[in-house]
PDB file of N, CA and C in Angstrom:
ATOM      1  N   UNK A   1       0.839  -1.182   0.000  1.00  0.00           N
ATOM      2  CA  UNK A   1       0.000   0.000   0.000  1.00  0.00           C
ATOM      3  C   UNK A   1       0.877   1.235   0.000  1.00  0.00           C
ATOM      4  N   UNK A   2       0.040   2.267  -0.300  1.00  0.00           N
ATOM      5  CA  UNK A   2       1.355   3.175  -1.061  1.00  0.00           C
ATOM      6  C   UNK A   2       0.747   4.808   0.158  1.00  0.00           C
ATOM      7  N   UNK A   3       1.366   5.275   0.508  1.00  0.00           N
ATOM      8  CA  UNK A   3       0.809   6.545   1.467  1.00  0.00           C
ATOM      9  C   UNK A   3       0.101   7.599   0.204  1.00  0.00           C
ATOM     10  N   UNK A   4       0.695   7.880  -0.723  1.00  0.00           N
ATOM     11  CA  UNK A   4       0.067   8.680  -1.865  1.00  0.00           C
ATOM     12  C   UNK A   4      -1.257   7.773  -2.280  1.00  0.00           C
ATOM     13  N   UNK A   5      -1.799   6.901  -2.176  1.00  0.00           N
ATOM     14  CA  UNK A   5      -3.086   6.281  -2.533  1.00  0.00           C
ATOM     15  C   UNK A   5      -4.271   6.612  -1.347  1.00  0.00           C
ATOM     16  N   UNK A   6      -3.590   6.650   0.157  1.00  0.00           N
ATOM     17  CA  UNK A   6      -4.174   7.193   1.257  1.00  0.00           C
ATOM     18  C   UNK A   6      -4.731   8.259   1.131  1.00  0.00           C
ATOM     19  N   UNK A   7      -3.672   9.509   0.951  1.00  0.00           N
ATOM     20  CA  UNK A   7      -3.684  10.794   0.689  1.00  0.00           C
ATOM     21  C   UNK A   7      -4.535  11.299  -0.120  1.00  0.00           C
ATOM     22  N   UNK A   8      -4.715  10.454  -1.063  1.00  0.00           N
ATOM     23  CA  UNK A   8      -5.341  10.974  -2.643  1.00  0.00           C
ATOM     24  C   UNK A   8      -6.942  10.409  -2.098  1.00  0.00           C
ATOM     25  N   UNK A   9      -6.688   9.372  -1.109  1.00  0.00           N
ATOM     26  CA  UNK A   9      -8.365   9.177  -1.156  1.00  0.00           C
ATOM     27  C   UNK A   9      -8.962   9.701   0.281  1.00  0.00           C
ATOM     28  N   UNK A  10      -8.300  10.290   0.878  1.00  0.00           N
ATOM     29  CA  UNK A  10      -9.265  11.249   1.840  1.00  0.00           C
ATOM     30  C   UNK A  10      -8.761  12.671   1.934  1.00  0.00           C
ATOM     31  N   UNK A  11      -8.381  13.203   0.754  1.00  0.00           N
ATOM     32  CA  UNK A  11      -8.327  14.562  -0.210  1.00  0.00           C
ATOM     33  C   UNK A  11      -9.213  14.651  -1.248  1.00  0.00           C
ATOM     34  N   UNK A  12      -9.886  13.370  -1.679  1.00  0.00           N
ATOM     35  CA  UNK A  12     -10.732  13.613  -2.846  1.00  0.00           C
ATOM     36  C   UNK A  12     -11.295  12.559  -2.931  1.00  0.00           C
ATOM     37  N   UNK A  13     -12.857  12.738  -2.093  1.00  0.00           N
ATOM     38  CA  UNK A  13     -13.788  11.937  -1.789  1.00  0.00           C
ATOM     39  C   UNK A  13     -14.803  12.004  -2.935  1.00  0.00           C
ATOM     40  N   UNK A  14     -15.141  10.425  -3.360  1.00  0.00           N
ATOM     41  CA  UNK A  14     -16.063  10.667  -4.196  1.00  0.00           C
ATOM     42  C   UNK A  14     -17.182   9.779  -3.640  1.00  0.00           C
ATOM     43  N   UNK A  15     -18.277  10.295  -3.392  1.00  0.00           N
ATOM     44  CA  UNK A  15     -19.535   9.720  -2.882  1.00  0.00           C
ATOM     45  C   UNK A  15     -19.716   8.030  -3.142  1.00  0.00           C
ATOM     46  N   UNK A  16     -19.628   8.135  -4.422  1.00  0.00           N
ATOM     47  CA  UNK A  16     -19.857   6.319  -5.176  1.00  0.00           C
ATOM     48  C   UNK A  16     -19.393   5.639  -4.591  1.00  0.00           C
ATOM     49  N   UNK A  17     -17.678   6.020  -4.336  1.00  0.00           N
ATOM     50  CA  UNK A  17     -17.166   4.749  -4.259  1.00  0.00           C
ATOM     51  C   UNK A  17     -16.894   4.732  -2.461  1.00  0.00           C
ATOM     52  N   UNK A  18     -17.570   5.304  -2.083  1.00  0.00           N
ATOM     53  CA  UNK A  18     -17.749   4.886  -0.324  1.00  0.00           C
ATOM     54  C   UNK A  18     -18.972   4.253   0.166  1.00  0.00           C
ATOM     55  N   UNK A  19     -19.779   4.326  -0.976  1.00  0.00           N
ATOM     56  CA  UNK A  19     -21.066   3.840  -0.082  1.00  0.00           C
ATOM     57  C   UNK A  19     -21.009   2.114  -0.966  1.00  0.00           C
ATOM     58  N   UNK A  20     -21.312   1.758   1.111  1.00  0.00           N
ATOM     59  CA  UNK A  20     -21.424   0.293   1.433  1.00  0.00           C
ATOM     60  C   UNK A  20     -22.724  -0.179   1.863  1.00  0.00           C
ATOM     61  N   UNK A  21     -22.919  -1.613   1.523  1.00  0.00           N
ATOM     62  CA  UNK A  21     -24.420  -2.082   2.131  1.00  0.00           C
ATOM     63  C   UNK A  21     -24.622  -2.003   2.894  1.00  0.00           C
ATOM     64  N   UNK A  22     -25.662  -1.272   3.906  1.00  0.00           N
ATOM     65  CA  UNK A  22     -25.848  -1.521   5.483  1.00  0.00           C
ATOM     66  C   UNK A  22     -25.902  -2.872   5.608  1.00  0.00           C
ATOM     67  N   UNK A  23     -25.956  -3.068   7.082  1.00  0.00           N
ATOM     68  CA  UNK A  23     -26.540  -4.437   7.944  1.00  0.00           C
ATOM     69  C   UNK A  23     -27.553  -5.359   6.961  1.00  0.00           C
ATOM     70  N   UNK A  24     -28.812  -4.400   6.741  1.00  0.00           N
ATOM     71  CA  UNK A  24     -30.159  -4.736   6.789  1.00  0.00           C
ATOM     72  C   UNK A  24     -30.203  -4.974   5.618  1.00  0.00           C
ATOM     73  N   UNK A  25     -29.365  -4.035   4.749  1.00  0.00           N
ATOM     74  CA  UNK A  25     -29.254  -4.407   2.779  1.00  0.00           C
ATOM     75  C   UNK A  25     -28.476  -5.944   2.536  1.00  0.00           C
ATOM     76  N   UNK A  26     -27.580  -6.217   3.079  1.00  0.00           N
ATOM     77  CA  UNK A  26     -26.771  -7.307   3.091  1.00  0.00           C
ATOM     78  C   UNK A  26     -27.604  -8.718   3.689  1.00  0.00           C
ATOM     79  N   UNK A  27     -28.414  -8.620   4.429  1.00  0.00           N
ATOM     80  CA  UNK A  27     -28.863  -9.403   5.084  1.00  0.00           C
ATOM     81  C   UNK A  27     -30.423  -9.656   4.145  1.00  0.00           C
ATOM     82  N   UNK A  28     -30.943  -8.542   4.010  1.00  0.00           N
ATOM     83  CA  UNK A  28     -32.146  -8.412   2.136  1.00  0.00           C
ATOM     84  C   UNK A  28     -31.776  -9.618   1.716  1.00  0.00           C
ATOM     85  N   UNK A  29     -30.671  -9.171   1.095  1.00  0.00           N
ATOM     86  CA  UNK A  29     -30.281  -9.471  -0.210  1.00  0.00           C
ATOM     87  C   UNK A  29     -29.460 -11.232  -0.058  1.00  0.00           C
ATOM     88  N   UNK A  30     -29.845 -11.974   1.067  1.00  0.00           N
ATOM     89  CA  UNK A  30     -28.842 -12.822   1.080  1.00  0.00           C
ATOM     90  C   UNK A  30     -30.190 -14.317   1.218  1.00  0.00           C
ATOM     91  N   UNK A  31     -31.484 -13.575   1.671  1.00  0.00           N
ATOM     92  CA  UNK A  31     -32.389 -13.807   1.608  1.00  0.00           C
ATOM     93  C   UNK A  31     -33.047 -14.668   0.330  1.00  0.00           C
ATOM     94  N   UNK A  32     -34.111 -15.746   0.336  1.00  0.00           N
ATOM     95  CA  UNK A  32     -34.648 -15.930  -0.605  1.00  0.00           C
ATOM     96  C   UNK A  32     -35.915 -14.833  -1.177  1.00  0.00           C
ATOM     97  N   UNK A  33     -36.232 -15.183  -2.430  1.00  0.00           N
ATOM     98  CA  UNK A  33     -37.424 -14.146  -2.978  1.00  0.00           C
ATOM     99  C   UNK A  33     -38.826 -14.352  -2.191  1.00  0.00           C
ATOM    100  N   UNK A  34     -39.202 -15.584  -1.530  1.00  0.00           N
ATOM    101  CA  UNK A  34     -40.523 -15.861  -0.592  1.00  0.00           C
ATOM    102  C   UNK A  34     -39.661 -15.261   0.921  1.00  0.00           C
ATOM    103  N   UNK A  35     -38.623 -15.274   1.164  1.00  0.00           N
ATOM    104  CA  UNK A  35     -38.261 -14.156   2.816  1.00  0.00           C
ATOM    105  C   UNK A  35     -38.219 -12.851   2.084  1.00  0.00           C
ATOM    106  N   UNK A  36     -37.939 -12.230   1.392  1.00  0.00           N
ATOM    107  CA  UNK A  36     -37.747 -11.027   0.977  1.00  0.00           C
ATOM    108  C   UNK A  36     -38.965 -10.496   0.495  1.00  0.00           C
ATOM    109  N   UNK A  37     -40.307 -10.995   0.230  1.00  0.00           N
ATOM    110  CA  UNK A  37     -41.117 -10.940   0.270  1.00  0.00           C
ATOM    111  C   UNK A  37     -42.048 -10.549   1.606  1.00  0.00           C
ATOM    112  N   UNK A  38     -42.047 -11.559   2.187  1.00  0.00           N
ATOM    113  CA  UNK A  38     -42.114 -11.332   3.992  1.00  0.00           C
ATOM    114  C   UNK A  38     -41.614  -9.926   4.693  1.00  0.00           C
ATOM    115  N   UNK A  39     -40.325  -9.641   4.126  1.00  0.00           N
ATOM    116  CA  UNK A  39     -39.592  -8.867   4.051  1.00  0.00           C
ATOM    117  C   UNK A  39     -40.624  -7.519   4.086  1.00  0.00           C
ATOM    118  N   UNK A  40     -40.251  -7.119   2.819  1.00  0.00           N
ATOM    119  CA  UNK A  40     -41.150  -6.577   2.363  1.00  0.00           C
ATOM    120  C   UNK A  40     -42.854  -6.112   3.282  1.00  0.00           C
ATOM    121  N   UNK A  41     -43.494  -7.040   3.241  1.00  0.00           N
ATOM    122  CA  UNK A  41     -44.870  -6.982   4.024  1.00  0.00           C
ATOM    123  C   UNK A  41     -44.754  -6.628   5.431  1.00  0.00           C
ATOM    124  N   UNK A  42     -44.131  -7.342   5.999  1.00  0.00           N
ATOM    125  CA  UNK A  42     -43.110  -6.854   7.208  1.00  0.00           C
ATOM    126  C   UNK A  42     -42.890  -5.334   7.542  1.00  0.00           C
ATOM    127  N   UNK A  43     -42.198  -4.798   6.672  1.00  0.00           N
ATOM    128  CA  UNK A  43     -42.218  -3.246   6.409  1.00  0.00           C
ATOM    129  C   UNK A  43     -43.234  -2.589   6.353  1.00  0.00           C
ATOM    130  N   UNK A  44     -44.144  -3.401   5.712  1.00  0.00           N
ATOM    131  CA  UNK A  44     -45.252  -2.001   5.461  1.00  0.00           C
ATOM    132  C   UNK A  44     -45.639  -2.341   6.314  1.00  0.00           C
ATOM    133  N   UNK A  45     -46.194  -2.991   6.806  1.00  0.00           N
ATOM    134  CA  UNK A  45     -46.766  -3.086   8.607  1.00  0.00           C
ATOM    135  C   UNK A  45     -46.682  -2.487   9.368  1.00  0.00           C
ATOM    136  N   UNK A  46     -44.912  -2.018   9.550  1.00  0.00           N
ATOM    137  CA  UNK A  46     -44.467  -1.518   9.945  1.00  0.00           C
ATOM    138  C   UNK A  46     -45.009   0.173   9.847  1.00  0.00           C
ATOM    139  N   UNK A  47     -44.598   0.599   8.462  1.00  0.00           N
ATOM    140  CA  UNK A  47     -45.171   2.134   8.288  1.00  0.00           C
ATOM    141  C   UNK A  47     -46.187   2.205   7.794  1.00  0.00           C
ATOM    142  N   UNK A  48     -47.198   1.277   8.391  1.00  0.00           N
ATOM    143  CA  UNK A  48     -48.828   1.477   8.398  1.00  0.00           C
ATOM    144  C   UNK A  48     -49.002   1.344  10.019  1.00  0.00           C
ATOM    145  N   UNK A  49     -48.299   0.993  10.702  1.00  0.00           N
ATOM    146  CA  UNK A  49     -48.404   0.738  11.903  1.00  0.00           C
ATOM    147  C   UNK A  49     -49.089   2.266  12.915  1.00  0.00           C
ATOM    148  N   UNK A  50     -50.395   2.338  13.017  1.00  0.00           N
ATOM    149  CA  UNK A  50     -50.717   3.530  13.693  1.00  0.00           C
ATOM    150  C   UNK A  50     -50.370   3.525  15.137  1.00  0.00           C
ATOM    151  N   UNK A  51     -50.414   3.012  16.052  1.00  0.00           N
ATOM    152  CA  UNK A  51     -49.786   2.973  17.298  1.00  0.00           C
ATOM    153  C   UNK A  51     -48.520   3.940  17.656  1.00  0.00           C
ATOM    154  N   UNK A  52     -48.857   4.389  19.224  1.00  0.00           N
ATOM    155  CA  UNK A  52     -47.714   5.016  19.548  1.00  0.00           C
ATOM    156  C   UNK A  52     -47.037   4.253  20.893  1.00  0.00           C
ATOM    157  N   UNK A  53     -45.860   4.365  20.855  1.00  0.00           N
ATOM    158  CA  UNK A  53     -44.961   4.000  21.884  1.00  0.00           C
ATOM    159  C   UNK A  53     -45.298   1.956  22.174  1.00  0.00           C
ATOM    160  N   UNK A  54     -45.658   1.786  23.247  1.00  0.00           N
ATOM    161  CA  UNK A  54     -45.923   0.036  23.868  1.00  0.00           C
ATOM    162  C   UNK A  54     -47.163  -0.244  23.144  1.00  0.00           C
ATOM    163  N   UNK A  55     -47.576   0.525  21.945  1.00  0.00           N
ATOM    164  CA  UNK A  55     -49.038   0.106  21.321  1.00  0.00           C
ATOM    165  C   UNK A  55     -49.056  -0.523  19.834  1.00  0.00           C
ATOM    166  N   UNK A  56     -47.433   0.144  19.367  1.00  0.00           N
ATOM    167  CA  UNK A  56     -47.377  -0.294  18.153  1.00  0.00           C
ATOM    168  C   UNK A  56     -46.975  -1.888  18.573  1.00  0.00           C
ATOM    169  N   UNK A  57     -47.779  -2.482  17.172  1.00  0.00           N
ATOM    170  CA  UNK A  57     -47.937  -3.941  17.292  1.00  0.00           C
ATOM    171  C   UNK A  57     -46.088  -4.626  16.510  1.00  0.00           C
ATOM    172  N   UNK A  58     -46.039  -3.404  15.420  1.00  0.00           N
ATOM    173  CA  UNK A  58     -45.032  -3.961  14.534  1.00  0.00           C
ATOM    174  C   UNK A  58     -43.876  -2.419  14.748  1.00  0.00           C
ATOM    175  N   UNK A  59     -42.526  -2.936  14.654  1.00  0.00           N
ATOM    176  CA  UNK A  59     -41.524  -1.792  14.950  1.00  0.00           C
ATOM    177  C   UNK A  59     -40.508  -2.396  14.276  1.00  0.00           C
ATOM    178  N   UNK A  60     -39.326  -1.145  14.664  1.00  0.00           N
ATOM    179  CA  UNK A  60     -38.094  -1.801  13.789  1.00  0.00           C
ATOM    180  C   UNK A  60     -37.703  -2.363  14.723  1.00  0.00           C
ATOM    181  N   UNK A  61     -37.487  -2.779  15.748  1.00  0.00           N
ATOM    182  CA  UNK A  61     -37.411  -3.081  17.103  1.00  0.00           C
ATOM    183  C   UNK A  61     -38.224  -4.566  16.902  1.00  0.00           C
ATOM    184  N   UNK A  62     -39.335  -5.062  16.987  1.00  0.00           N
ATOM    185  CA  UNK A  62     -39.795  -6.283  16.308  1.00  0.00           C
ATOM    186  C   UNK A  62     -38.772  -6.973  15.403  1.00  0.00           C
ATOM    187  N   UNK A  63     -39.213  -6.226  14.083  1.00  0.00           N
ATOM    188  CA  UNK A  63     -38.669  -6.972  12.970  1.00  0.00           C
ATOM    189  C   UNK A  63     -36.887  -7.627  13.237  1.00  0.00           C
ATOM    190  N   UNK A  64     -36.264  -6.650  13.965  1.00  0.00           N
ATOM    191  CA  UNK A  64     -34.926  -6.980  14.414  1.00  0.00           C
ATOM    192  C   UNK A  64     -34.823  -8.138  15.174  1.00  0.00           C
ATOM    193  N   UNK A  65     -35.984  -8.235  16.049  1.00  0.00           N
ATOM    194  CA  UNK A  65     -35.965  -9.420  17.099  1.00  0.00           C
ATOM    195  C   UNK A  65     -36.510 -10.960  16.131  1.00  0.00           C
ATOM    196  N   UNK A  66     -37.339 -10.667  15.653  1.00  0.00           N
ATOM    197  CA  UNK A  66     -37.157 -11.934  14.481  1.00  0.00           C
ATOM    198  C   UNK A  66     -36.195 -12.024  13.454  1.00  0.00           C
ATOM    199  N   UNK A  67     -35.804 -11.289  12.962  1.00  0.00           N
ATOM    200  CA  UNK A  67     -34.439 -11.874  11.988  1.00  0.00           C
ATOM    201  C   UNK A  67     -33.628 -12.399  12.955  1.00  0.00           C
ATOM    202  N   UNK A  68     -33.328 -12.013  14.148  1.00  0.00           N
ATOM    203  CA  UNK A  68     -32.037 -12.648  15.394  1.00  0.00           C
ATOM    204  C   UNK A  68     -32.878 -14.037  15.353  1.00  0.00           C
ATOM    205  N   UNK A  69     -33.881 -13.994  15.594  1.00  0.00           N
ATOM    206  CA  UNK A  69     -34.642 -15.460  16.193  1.00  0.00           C
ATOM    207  C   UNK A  69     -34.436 -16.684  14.777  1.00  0.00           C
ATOM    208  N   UNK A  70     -34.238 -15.562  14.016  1.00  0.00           N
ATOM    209  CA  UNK A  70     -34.151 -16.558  12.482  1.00  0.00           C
ATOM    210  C   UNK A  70     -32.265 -16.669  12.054  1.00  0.00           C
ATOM    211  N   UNK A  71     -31.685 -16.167  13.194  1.00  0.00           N
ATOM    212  CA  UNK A  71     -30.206 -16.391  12.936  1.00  0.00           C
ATOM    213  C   UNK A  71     -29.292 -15.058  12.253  1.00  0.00           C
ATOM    214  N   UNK A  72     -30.241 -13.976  12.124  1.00  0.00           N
ATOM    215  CA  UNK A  72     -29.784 -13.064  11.476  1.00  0.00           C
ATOM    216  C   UNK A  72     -29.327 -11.677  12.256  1.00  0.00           C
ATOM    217  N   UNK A  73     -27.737 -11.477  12.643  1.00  0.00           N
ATOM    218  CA  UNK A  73     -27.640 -10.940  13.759  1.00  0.00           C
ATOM    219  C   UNK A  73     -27.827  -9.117  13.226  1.00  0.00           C
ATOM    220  N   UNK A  74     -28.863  -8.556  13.511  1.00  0.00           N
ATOM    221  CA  UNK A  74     -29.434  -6.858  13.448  1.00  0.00           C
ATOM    222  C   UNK A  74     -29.848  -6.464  14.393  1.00  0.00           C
ATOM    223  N   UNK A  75     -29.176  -4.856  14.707  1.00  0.00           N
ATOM    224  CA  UNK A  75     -30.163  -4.199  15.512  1.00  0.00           C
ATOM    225  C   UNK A  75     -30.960  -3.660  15.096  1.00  0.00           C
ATOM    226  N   UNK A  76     -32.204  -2.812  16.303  1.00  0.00           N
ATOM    227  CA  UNK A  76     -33.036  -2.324  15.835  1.00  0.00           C
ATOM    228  C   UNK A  76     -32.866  -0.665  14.941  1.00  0.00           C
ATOM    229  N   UNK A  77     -31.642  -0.199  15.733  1.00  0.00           N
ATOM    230  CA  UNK A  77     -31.218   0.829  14.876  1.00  0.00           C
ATOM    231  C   UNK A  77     -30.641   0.726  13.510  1.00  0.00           C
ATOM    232  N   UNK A  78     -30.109   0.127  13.442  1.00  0.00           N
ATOM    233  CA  UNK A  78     -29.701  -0.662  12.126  1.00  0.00           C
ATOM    234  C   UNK A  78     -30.732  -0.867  10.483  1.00  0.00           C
ATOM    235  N   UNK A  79     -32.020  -1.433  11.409  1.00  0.00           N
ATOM    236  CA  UNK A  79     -32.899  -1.596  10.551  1.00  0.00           C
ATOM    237  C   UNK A  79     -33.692   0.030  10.456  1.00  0.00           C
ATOM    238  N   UNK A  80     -33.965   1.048  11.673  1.00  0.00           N
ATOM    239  CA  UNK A  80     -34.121   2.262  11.738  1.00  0.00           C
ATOM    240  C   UNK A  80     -33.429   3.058  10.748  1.00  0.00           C
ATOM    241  N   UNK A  81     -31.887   3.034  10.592  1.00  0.00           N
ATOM    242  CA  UNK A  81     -31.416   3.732   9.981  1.00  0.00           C
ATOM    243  C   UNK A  81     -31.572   3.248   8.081  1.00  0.00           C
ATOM    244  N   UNK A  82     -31.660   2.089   7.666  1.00  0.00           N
ATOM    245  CA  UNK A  82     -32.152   1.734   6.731  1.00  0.00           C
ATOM    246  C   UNK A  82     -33.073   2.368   6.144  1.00  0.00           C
ATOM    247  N   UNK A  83     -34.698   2.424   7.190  1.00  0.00           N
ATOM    248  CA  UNK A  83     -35.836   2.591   6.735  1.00  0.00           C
ATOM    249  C   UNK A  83     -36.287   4.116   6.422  1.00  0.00           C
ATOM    250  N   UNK A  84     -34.830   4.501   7.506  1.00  0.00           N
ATOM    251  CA  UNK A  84     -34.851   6.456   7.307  1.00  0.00           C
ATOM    252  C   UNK A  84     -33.878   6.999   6.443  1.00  0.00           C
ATOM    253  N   UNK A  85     -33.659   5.925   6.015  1.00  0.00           N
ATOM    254  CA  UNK A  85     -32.234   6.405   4.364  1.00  0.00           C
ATOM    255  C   UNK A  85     -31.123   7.195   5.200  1.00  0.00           C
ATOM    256  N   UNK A  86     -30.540   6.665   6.672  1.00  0.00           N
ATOM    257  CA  UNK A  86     -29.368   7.259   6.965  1.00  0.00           C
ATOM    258  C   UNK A  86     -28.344   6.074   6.851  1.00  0.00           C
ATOM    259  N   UNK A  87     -28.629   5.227   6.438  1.00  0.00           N
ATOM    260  CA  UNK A  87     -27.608   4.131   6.167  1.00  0.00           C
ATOM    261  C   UNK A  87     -26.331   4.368   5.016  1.00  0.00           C
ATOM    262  N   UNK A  88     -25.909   3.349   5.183  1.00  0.00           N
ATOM    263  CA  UNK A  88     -24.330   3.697   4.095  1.00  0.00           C
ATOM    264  C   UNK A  88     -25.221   3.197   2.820  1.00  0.00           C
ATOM    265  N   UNK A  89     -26.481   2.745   2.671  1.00  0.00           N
ATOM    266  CA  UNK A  89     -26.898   2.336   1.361  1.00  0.00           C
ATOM    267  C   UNK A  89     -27.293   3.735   0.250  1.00  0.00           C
ATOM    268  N   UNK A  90     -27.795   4.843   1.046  1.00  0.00           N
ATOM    269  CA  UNK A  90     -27.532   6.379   0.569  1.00  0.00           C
ATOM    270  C   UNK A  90     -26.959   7.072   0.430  1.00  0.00           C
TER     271      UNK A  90
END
């Protein structure tokens, strides 16, 4: 590795080539098309979910606790930051 390759790449950042899959994109995508589906429905549940605070039925907080239960290690912020486009997937 060369110190001028260092230099050159945190002097001249280019958006593209830094953004990485979050948690929650990697874990999507590793998925079959009937879980990613689930997936999917899952979510909107989620932001159809009218409830506030100990009332909502479905959260990112949920969904996190079943992918762990299904072997899939996420937090709930993780999947939060996904669903609010602050992830490295934006």
């Amino acid at each position: 590795m060369s110190e001028g390759g260092l230099v050159e790449d945190l002097l001249t950042r280019e958006p593209a080539s830094v953004k990485m899959q979050c948690g929650f994109t990697r874990i999507y995508n590793s998925l079959s098309a009937k879980e990613q589906t689930a997936i999917d429905s899952a979510l909107e549940r989620i932001e159809n979910d009218t409830g506030a605070g100990r009332a909502r039925v479905y959260s990112y907080s949920w969904l996190s606790e079943v992918l762990k239960k299904n072997g899939h290690q996420i937090s709930s912020s993780t999947v939060a930051r996904h669903m609010t486009k602050r992830c490295g997937c934006e």
